[in-house]
N, C-alpha and C. Protein backbone atom coordinates (compact mmCIF):
# COMPACT_ATOMS: atom_id res chain seq x y z
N UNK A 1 -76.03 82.16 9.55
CA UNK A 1 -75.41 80.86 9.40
C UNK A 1 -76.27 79.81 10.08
N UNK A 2 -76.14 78.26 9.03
CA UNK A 2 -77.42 77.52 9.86
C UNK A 2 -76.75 76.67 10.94
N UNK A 3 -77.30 75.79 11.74
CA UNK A 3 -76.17 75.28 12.55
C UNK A 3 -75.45 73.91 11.87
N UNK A 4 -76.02 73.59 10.28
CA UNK A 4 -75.04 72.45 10.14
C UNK A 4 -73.75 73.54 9.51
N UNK A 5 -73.51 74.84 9.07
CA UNK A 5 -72.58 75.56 8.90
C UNK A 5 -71.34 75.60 10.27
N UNK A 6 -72.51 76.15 10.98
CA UNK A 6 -71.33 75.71 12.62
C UNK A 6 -70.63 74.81 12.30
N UNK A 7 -71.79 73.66 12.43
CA UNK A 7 -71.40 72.42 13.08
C UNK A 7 -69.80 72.02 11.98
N UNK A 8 -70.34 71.96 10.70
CA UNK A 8 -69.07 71.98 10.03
C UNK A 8 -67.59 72.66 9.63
N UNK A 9 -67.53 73.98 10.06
CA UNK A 9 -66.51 75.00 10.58
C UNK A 9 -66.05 74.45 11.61
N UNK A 10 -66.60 74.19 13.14
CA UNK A 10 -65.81 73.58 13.83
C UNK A 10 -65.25 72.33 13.59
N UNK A 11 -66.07 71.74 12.89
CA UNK A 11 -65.15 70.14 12.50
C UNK A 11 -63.95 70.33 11.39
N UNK A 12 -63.39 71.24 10.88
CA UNK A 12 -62.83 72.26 10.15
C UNK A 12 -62.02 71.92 10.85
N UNK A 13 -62.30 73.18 11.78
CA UNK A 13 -61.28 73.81 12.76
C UNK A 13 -60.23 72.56 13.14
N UNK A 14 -61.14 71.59 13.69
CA UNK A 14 -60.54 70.63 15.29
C UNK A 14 -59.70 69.98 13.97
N UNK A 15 -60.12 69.64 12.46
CA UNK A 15 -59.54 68.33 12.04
C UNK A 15 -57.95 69.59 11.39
N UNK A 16 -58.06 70.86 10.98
CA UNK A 16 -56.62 71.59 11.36
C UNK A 16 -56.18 71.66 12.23
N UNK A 17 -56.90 71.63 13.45
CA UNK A 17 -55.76 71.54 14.67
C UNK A 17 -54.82 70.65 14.78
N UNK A 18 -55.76 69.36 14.55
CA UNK A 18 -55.37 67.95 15.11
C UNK A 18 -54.10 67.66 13.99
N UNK A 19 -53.81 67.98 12.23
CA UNK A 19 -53.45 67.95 11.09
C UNK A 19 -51.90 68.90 11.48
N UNK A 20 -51.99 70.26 12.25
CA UNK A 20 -50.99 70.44 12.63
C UNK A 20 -50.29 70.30 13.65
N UNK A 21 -50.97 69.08 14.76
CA UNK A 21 -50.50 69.11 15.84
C UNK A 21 -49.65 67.63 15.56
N UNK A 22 -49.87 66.62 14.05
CA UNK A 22 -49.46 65.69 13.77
C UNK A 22 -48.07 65.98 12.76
N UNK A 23 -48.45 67.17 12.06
CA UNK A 23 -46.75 67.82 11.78
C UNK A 23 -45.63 68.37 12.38
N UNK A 24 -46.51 69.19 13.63
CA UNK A 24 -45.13 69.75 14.46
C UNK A 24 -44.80 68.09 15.15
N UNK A 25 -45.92 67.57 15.54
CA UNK A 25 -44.53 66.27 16.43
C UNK A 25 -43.78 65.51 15.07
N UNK A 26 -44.08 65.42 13.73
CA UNK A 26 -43.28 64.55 13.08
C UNK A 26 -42.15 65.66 12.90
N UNK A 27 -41.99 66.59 12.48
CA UNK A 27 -40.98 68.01 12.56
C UNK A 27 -39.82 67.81 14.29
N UNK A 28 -40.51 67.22 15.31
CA UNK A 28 -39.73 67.23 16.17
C UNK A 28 -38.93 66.16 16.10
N UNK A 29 -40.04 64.61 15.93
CA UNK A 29 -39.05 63.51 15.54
C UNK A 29 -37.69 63.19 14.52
N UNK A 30 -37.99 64.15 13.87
CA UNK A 30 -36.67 64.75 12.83
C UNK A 30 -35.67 65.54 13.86
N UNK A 31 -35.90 66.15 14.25
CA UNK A 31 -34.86 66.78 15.65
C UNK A 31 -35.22 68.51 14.55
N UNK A 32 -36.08 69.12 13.82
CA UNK A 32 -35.79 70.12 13.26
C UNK A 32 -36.96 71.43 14.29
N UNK A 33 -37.13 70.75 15.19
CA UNK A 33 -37.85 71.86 16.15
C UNK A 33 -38.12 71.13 17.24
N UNK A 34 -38.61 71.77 18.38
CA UNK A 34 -38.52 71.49 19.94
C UNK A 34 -40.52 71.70 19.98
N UNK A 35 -40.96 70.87 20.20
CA UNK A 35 -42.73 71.21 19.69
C UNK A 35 -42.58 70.63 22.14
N UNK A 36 -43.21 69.56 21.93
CA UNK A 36 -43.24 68.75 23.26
C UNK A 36 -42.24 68.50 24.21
N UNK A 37 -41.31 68.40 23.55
CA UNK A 37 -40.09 68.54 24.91
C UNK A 37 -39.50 69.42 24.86
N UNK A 38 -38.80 69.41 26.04
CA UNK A 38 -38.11 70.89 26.77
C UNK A 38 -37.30 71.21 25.67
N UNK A 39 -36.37 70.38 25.03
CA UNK A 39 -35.02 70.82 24.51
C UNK A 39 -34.06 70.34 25.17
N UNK A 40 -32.86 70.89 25.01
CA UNK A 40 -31.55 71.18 25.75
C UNK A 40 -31.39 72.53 26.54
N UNK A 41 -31.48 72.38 27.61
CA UNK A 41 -31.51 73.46 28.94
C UNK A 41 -32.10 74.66 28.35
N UNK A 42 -31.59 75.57 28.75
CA UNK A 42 -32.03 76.96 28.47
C UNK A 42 -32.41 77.66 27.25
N UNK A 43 -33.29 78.04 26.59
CA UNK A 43 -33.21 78.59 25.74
C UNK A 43 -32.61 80.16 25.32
N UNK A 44 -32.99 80.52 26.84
CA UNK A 44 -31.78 82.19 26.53
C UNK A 44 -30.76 81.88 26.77
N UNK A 45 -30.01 81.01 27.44
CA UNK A 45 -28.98 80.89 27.45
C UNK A 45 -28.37 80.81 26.23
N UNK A 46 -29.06 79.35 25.10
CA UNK A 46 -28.73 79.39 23.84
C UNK A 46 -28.70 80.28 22.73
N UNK A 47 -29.43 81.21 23.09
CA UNK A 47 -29.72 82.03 22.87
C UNK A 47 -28.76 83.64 22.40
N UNK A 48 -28.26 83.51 24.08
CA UNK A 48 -26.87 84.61 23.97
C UNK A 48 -25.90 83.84 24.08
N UNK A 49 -25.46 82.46 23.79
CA UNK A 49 -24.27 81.93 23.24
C UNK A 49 -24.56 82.41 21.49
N UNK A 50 -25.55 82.06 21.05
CA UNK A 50 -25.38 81.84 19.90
C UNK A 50 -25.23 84.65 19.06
N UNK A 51 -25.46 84.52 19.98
CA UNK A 51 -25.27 85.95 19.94
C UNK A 51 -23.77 86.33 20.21
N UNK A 52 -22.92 85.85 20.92
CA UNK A 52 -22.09 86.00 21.14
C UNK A 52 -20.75 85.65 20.63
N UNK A 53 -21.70 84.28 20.00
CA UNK A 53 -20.65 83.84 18.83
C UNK A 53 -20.72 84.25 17.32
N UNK A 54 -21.72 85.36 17.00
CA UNK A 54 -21.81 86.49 16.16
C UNK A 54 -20.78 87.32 15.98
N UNK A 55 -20.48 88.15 17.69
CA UNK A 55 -19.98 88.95 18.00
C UNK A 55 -18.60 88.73 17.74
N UNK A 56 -18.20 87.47 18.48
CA UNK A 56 -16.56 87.17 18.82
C UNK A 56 -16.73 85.50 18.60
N UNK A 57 -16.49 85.70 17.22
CA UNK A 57 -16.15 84.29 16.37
C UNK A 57 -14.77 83.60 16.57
N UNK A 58 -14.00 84.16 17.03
CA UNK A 58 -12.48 83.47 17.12
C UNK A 58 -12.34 82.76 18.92
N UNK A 59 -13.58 83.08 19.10
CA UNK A 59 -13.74 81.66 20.56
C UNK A 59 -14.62 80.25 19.76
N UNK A 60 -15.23 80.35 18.43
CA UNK A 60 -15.89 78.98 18.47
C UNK A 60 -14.69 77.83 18.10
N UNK A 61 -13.43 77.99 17.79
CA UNK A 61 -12.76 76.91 18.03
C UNK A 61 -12.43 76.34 19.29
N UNK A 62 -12.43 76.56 20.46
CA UNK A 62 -12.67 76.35 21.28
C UNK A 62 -13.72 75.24 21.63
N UNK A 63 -15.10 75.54 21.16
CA UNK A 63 -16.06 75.05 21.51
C UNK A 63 -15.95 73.43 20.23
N UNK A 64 -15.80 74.05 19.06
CA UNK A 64 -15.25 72.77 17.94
C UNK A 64 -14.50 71.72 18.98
N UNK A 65 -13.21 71.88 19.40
CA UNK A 65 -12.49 71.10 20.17
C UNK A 65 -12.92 70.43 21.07
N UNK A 66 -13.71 70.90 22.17
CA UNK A 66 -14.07 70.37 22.72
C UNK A 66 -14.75 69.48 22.63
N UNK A 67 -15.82 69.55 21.66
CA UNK A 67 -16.83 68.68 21.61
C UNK A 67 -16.21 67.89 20.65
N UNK A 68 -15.22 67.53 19.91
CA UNK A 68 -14.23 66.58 19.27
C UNK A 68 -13.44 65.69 20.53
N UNK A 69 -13.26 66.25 21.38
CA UNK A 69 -12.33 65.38 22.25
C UNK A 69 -13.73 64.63 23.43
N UNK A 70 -14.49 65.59 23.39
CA UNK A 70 -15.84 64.56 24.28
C UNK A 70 -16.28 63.22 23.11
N UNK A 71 -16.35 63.31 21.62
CA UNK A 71 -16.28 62.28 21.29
C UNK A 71 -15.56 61.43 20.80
N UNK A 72 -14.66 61.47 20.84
CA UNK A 72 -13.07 60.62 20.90
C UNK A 72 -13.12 60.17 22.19
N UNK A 73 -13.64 61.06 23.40
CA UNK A 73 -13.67 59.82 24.72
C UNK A 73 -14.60 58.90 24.78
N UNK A 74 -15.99 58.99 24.11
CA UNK A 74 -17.06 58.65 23.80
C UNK A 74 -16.76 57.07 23.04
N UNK A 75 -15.86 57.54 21.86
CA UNK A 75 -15.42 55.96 21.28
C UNK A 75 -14.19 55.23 21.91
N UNK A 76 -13.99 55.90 22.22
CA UNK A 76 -12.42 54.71 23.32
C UNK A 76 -12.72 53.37 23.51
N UNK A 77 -11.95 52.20 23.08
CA UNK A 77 -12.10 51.14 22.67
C UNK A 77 -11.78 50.53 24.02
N UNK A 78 -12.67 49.34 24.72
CA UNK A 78 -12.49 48.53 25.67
C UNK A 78 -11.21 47.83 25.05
N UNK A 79 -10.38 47.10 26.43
CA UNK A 79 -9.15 46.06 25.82
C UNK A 79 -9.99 45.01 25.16
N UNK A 80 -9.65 44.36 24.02
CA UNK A 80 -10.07 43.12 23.58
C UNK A 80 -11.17 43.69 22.06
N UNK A 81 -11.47 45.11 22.35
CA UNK A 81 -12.33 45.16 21.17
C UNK A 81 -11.50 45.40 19.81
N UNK A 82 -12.31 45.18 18.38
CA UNK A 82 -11.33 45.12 17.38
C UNK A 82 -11.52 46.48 17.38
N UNK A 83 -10.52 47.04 15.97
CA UNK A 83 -9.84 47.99 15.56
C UNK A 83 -10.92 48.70 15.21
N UNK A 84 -11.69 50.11 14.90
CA UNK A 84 -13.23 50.81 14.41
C UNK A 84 -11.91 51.02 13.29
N UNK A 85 -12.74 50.94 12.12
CA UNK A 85 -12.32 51.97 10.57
C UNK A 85 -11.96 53.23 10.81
N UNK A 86 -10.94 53.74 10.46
CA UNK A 86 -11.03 55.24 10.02
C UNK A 86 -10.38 55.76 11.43
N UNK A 87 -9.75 54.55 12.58
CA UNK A 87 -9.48 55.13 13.91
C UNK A 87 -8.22 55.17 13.99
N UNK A 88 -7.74 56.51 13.50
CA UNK A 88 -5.90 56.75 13.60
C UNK A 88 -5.15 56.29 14.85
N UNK A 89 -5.57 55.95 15.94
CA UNK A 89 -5.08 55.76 17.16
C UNK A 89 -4.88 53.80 16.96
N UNK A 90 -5.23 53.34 15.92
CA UNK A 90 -4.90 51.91 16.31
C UNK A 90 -4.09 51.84 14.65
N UNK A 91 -3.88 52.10 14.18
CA UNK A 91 -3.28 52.28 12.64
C UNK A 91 -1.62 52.05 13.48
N UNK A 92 -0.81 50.87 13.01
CA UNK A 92 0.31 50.47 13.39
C UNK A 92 1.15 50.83 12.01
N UNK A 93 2.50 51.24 11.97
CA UNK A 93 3.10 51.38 10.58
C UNK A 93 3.91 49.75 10.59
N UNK A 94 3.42 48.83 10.28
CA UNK A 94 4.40 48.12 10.28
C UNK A 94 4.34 47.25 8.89
């Protein structure tokens, strides 16, 4: 091999590196993989939740609920703000 063969294999190489190092971060900015940041805490942890809720499926309502009532506290309306669409808690029968 001559060295403009090198020379051009590595410029190969670096311009695939660089080609997939510009898809995994647009893949992360979508939220469809964890490339540069940590994530959300643990990954074994997530890990054997998500194993566990394989196992013994009649606890994920539990987990549904909860995270329904964290965002229902999440939208709770200051006094004075108007009514949000679609918010059964301000719907008057009158």
């Amino acid at each position: 091999m001559g060295l403009v063969r090198v020379l051009l294999l590595v410029a190969a190489v670096a311009a695939l590196a660089y080609l997939l190092h510009r898809g995994l971060l647009a893949m992360e900015r979508r939220g469809w993989i964890y490339y540069r940041t940590k994530g959300t805490g643990s990954m074994g942890a997530s890990a054997m939740f998500s194993l566990d809720e394989v196992f013994h499926p009649e606890g994920r309502h539990v987990v549904v609920e909860k995270q329904e009532q964290q965002l229902r506290g999440s939208r709770r309306q200051a006094p004075g703000d108007l009514p949000r669409p679609g918010d059964e808690s301000d719907v008057s029968d009158a």
